[in-house]
PDB file of N, CA and C in Angstrom:
ATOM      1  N   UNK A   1     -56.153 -30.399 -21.282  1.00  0.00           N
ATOM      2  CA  UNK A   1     -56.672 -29.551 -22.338  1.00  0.00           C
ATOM      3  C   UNK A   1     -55.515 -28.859 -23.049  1.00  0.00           C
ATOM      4  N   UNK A   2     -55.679 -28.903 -24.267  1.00  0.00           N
ATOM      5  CA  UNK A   2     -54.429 -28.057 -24.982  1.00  0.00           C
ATOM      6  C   UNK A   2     -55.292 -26.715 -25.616  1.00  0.00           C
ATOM      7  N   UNK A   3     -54.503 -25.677 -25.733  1.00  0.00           N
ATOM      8  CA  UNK A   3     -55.099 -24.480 -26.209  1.00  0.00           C
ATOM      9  C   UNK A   3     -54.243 -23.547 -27.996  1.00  0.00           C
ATOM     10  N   UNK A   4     -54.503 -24.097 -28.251  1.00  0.00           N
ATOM     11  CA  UNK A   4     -53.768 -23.265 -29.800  1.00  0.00           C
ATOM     12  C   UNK A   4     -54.172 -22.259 -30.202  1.00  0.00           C
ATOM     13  N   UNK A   5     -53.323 -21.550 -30.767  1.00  0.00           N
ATOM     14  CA  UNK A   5     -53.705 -20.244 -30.988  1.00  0.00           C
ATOM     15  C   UNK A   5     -52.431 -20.106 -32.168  1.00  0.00           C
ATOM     16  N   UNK A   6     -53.332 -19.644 -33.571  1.00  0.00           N
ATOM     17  CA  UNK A   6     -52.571 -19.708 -34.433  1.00  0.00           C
ATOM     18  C   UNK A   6     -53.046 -18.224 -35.468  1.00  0.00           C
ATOM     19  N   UNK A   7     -51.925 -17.521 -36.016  1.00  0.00           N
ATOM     20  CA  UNK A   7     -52.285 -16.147 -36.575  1.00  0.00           C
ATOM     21  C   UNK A   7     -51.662 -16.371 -37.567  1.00  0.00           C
ATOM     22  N   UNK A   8     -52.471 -16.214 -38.476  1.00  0.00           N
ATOM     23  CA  UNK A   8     -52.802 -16.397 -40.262  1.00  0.00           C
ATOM     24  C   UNK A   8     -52.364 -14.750 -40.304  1.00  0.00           C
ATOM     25  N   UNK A   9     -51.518 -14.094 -41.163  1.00  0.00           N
ATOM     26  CA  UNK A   9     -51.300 -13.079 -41.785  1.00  0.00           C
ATOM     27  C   UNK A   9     -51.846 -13.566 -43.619  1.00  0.00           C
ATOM     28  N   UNK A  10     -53.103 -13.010 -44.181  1.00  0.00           N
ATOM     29  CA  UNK A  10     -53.266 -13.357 -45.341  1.00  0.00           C
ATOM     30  C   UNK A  10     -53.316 -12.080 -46.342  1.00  0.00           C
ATOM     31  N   UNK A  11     -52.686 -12.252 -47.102  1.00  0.00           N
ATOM     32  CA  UNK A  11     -52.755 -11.668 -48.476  1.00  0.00           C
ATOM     33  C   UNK A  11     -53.946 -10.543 -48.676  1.00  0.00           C
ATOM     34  N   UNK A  12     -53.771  -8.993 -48.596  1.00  0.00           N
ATOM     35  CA  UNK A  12     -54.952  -8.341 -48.606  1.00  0.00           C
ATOM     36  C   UNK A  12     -56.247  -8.563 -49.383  1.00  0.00           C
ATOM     37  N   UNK A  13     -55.347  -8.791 -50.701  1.00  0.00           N
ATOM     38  CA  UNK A  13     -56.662  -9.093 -51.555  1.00  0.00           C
ATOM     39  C   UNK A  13     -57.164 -10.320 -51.792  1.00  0.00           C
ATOM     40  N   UNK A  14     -56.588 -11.109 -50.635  1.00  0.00           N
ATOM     41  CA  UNK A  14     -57.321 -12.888 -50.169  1.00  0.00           C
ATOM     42  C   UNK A  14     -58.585 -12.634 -48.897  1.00  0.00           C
ATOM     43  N   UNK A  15     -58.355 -11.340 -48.673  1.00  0.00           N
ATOM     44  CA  UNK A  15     -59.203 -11.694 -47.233  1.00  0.00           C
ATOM     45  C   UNK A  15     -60.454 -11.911 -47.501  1.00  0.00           C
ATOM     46  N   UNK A  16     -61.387 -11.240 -48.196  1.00  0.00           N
ATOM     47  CA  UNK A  16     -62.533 -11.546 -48.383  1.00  0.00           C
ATOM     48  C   UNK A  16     -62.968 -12.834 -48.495  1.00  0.00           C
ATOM     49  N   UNK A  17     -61.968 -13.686 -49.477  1.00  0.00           N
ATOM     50  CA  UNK A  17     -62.069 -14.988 -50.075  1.00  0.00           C
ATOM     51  C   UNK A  17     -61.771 -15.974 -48.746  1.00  0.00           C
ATOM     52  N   UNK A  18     -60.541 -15.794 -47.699  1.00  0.00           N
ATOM     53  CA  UNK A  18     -60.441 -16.443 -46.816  1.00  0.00           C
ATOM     54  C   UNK A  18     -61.649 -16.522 -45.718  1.00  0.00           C
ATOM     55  N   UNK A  19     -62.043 -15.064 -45.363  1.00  0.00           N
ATOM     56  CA  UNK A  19     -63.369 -15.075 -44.658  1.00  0.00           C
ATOM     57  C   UNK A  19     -64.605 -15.981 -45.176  1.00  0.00           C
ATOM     58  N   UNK A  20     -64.738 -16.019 -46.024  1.00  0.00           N
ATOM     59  CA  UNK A  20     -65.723 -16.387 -46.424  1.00  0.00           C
ATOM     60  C   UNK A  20     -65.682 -18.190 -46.658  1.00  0.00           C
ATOM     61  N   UNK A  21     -64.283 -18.647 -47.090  1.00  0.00           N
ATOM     62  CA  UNK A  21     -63.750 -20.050 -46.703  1.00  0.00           C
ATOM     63  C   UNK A  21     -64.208 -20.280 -45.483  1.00  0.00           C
ATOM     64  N   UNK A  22     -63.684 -19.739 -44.668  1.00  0.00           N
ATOM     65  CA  UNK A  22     -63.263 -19.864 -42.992  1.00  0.00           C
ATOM     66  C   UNK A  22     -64.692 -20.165 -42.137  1.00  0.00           C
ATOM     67  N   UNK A  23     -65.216 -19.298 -42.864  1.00  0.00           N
ATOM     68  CA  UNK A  23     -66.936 -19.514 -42.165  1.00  0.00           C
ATOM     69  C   UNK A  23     -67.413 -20.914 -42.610  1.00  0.00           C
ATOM     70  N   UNK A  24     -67.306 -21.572 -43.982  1.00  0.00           N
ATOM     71  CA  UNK A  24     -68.150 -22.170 -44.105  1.00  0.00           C
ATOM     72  C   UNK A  24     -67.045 -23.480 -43.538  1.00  0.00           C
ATOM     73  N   UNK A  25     -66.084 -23.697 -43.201  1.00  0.00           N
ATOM     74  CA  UNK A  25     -65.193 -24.799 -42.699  1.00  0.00           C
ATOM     75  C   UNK A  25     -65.345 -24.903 -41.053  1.00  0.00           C
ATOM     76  N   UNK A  26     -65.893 -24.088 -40.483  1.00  0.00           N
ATOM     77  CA  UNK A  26     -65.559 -23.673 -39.038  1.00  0.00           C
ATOM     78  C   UNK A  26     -66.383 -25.054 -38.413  1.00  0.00           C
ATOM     79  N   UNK A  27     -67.924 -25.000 -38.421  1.00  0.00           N
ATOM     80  CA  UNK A  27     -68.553 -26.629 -37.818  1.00  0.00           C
ATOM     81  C   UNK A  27     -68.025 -27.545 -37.779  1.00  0.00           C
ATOM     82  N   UNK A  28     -66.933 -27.755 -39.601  1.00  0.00           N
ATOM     83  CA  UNK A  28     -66.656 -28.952 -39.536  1.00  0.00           C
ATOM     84  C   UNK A  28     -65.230 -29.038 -38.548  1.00  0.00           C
ATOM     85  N   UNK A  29     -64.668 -27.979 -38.365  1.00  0.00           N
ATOM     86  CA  UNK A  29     -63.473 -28.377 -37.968  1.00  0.00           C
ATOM     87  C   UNK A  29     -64.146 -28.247 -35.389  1.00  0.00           C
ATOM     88  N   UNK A  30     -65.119 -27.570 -35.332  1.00  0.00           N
ATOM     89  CA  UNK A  30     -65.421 -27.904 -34.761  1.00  0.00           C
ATOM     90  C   UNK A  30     -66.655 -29.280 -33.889  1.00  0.00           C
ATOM     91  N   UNK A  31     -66.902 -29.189 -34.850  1.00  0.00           N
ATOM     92  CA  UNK A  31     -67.260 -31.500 -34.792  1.00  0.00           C
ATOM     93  C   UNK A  31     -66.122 -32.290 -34.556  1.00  0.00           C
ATOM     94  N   UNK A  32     -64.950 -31.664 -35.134  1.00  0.00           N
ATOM     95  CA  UNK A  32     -63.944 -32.586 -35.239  1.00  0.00           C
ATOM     96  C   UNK A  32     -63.737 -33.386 -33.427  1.00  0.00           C
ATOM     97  N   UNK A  33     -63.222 -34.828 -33.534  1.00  0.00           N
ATOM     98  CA  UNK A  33     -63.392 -35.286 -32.027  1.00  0.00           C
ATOM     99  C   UNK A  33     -62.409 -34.942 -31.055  1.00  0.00           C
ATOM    100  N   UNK A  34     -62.913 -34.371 -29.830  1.00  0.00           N
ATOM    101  CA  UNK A  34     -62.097 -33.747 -28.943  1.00  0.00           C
ATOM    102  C   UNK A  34     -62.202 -31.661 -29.166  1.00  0.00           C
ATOM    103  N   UNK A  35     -61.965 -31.750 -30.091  1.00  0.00           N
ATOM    104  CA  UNK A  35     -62.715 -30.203 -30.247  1.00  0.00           C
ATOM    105  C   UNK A  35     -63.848 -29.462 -29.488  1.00  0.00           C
ATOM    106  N   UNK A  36     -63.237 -28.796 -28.396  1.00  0.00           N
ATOM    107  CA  UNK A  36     -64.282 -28.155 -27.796  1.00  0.00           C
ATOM    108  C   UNK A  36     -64.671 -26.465 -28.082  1.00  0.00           C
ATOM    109  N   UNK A  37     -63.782 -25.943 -28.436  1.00  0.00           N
ATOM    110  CA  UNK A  37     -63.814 -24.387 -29.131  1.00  0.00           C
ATOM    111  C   UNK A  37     -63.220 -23.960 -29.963  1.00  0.00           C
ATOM    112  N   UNK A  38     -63.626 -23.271 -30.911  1.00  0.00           N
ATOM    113  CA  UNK A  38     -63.167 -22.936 -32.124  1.00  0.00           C
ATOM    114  C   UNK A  38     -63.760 -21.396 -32.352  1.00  0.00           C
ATOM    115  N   UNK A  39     -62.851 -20.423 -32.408  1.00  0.00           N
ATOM    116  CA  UNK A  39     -63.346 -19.086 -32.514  1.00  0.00           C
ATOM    117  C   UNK A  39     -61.875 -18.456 -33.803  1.00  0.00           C
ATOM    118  N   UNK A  40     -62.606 -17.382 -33.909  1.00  0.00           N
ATOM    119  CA  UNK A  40     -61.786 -17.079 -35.316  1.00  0.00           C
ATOM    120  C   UNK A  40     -61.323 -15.350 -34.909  1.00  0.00           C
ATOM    121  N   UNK A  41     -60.538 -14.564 -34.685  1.00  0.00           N
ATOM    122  CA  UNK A  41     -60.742 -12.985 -34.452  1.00  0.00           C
ATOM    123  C   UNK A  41     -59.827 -12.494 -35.813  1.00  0.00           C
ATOM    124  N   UNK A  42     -60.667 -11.208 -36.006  1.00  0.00           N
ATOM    125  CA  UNK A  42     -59.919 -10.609 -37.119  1.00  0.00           C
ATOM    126  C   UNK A  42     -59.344  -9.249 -36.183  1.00  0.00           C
ATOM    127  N   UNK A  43     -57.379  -9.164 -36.758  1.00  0.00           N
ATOM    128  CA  UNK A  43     -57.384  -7.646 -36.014  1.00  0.00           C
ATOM    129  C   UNK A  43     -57.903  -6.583 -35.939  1.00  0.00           C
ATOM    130  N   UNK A  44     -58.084  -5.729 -34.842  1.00  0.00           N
ATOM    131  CA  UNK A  44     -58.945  -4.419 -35.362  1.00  0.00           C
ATOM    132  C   UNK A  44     -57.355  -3.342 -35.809  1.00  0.00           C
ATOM    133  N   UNK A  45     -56.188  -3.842 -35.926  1.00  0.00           N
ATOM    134  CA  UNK A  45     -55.590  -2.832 -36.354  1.00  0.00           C
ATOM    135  C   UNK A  45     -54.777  -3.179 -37.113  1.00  0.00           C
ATOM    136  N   UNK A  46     -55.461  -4.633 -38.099  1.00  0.00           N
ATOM    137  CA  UNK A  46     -54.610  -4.666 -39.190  1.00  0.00           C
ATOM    138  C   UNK A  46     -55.558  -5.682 -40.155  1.00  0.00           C
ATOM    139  N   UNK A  47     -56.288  -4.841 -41.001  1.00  0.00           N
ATOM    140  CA  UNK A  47     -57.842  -6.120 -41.119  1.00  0.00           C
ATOM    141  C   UNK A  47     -57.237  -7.606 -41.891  1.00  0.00           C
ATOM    142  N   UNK A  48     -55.808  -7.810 -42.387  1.00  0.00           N
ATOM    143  CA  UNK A  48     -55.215  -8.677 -43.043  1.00  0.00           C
ATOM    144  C   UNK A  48     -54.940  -9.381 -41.842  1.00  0.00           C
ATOM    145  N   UNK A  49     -54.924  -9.812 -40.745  1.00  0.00           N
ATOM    146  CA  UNK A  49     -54.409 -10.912 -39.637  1.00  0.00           C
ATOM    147  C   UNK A  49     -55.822 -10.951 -38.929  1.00  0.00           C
ATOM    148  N   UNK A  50     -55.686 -12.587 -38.605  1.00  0.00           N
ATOM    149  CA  UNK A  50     -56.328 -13.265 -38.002  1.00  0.00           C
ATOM    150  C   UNK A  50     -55.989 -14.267 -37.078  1.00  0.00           C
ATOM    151  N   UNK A  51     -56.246 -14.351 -35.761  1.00  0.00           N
ATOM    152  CA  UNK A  51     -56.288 -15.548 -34.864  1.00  0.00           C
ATOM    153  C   UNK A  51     -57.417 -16.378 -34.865  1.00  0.00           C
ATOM    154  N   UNK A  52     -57.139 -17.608 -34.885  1.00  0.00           N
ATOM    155  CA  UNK A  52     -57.666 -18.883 -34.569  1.00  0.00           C
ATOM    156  C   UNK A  52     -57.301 -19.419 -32.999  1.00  0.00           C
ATOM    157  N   UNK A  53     -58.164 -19.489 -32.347  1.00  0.00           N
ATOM    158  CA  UNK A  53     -58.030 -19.849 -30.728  1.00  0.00           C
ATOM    159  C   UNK A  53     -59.274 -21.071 -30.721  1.00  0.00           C
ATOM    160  N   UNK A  54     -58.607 -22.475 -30.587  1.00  0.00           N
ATOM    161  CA  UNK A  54     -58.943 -23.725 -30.385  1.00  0.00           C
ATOM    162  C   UNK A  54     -58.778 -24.232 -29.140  1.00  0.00           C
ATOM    163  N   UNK A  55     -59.747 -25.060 -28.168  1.00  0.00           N
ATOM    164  CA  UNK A  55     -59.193 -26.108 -27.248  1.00  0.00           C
ATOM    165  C   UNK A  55     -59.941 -27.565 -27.849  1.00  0.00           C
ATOM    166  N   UNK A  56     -58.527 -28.280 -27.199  1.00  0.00           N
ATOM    167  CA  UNK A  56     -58.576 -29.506 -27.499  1.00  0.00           C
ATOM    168  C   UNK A  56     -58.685 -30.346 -26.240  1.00  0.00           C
ATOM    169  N   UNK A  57     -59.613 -31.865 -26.341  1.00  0.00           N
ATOM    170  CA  UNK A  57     -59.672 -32.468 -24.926  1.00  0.00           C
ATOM    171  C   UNK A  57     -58.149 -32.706 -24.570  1.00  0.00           C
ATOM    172  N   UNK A  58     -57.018 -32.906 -25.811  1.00  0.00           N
ATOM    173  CA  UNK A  58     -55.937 -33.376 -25.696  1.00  0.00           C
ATOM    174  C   UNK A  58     -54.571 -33.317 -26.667  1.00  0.00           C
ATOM    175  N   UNK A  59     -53.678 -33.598 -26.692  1.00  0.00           N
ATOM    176  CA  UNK A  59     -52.579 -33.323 -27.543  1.00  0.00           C
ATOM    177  C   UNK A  59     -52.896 -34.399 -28.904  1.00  0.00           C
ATOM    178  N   UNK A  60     -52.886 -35.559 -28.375  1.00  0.00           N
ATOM    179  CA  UNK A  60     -53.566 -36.306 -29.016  1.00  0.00           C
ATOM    180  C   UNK A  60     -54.629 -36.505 -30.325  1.00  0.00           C
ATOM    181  N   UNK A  61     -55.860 -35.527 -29.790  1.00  0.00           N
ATOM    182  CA  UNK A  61     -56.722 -34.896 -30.697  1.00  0.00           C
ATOM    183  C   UNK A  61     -56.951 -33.931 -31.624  1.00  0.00           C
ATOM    184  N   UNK A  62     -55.909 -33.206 -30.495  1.00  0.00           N
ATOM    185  CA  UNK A  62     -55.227 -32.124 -32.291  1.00  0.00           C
ATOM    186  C   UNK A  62     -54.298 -32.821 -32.526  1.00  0.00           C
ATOM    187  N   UNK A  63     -53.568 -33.527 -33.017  1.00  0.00           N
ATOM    188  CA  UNK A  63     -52.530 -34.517 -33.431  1.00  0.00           C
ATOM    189  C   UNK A  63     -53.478 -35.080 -34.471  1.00  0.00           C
ATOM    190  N   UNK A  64     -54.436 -35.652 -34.178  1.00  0.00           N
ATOM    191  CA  UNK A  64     -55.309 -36.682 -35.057  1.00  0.00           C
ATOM    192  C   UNK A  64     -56.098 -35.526 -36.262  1.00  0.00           C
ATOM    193  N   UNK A  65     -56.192 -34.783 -35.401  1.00  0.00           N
ATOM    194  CA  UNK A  65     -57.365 -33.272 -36.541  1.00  0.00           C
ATOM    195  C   UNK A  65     -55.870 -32.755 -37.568  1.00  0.00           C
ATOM    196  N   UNK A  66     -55.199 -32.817 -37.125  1.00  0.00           N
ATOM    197  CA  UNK A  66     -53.808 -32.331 -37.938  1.00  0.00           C
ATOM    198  C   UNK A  66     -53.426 -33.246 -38.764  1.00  0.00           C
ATOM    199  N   UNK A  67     -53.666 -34.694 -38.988  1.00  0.00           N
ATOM    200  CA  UNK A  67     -53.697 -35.523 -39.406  1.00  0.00           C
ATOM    201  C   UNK A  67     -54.577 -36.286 -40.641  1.00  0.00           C
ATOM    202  N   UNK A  68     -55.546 -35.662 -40.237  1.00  0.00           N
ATOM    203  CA  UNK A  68     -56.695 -36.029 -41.264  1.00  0.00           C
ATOM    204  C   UNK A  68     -56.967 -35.425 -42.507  1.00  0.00           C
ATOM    205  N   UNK A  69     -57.372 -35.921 -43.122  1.00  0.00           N
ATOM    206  CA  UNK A  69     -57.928 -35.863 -44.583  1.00  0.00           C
ATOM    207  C   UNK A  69     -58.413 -34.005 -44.914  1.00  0.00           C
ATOM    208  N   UNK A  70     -59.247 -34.191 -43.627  1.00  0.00           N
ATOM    209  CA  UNK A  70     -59.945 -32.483 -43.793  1.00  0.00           C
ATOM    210  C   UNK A  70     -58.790 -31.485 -43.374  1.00  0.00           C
ATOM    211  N   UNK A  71     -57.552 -31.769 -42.969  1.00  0.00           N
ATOM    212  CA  UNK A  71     -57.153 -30.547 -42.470  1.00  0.00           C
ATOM    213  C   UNK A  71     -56.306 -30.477 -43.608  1.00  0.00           C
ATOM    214  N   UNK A  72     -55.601 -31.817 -44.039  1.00  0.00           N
ATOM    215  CA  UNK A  72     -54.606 -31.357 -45.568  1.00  0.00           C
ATOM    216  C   UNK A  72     -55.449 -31.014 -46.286  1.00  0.00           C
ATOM    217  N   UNK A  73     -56.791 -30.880 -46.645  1.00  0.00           N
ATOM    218  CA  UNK A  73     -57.362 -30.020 -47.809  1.00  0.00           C
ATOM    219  C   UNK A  73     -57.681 -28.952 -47.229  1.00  0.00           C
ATOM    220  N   UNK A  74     -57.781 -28.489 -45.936  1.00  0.00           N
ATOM    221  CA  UNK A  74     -58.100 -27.006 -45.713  1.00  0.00           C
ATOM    222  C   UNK A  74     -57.313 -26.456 -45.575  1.00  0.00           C
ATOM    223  N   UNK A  75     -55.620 -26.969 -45.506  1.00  0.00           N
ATOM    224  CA  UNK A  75     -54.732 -26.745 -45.222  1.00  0.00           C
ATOM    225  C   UNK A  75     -53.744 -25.745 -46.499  1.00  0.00           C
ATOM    226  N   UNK A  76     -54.102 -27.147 -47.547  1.00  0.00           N
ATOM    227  CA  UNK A  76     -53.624 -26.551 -49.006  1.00  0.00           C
ATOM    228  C   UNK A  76     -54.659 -25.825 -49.851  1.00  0.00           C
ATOM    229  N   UNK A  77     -56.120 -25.355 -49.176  1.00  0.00           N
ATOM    230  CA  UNK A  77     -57.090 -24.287 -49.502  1.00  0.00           C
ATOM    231  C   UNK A  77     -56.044 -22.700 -48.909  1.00  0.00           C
ATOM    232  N   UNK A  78     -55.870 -22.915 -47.664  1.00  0.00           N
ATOM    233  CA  UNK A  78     -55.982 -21.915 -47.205  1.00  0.00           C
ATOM    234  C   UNK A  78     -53.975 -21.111 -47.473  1.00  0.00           C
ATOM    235  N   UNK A  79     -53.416 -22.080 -47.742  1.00  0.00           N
ATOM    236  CA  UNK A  79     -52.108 -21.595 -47.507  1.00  0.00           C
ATOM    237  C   UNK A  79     -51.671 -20.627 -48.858  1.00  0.00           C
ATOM    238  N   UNK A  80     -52.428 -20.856 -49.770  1.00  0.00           N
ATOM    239  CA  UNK A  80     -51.305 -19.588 -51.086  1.00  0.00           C
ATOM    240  C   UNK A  80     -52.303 -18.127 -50.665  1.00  0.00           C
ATOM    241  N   UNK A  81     -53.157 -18.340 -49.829  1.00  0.00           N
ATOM    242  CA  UNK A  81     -53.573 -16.948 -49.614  1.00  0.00           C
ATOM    243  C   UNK A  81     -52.494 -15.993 -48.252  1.00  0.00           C
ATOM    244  N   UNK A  82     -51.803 -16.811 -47.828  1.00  0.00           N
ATOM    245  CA  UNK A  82     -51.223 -16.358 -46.350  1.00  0.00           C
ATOM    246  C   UNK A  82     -50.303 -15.236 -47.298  1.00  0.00           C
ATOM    247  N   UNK A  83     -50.027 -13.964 -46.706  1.00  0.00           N
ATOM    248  CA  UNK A  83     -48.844 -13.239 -46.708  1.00  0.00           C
ATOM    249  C   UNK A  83     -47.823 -13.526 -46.026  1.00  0.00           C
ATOM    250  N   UNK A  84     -48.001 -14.411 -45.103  1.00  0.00           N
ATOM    251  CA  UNK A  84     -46.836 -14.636 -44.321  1.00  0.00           C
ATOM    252  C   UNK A  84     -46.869 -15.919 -43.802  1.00  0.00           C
ATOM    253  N   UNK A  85     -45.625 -16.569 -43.051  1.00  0.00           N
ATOM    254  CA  UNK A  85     -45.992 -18.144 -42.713  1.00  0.00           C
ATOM    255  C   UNK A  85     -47.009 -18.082 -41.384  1.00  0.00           C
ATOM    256  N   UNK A  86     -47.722 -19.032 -41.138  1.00  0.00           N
ATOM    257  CA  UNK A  86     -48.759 -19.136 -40.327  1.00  0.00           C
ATOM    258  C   UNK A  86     -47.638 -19.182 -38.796  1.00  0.00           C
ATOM    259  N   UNK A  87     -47.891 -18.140 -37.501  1.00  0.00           N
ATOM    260  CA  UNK A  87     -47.703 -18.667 -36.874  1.00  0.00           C
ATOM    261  C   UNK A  87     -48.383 -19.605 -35.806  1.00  0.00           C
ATOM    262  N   UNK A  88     -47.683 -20.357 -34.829  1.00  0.00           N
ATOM    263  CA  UNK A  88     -48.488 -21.096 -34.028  1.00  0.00           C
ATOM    264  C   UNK A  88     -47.950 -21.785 -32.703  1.00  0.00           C
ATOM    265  N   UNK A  89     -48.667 -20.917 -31.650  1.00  0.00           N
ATOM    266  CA  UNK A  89     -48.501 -21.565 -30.371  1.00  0.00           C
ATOM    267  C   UNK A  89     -49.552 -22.476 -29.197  1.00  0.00           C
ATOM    268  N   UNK A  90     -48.907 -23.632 -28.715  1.00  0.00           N
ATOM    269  CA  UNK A  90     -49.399 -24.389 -28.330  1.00  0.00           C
ATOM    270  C   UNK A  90     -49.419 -24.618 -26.794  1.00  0.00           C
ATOM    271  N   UNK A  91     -50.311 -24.470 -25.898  1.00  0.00           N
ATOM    272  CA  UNK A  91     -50.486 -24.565 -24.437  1.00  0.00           C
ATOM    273  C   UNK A  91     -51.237 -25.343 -23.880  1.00  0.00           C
ATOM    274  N   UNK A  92     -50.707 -26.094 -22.642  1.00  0.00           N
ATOM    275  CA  UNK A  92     -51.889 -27.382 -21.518  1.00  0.00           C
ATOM    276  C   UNK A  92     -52.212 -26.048 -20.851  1.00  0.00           C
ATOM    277  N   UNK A  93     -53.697 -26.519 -21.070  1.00  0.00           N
ATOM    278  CA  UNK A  93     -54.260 -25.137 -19.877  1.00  0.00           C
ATOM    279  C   UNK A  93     -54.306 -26.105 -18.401  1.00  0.00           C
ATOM    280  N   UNK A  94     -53.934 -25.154 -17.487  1.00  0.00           N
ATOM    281  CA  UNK A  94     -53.735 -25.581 -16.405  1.00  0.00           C
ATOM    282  C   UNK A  94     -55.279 -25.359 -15.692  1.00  0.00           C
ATOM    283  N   UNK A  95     -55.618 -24.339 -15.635  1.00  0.00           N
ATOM    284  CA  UNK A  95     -56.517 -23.928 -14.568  1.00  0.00           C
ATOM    285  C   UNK A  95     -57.377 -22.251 -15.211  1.00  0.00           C
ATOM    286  N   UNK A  96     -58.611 -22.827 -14.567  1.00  0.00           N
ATOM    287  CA  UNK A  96     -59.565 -21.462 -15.109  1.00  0.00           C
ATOM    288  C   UNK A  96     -59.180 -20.676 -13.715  1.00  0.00           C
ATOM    289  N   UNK A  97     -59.111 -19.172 -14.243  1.00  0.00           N
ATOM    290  CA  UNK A  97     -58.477 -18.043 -13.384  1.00  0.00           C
ATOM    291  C   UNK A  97     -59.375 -16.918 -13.153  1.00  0.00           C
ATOM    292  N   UNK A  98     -60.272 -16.843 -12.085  1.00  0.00           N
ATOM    293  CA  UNK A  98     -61.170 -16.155 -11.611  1.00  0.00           C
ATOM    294  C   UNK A  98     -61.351 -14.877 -11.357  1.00  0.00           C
TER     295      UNK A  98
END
């Protein structure tokens, strides 16, 4: 399982417009194959940043979703709204921790 977690810093007066993108893209990017979670958090102490926290069955499958048609157009939707460059880190989850 791979786990991504990526924080969008966007443009104050984009957020509304990104929220409202973001919602209606979210199914599709969770249909996508191998996609098992897709959640979105907005900070509570900075309402301009957002995390995206994804698992994937595999490296592979986000490789292929990163690849496709839908992510370069949601990709070049979503990027002149960022204030800052997107960051993004990538983890094999090892084990659920009780």
């Amino acid at each position: 399982m791979i786990i991504r977690i990526v924080k969008l810093t966007i443009r104050e007066e984009e957020v509304d417009t990104f929220k409202s993108y973001f919602t209606t893209v979210c199914d599709i990017i969770r249909h996508q194959p191998g996609c098992n979670v897709l959640q979105v958090w907005q900070d509570i102490e900075n309402a301009n940043i957002f995390f995206t926290y994804s698992l994937w069955d595999s490296e592979q499958d986000l490789n292929n979703y990163r690849d496709s048609a839908f992510f370069g157009q949601f990709w070049k939707t979503v990027k002149p709204w960022f204030a800052t460059k997107a960051e993004v880190w990538s983890f094999n989850k090892l084990m659920e921790l009780n």
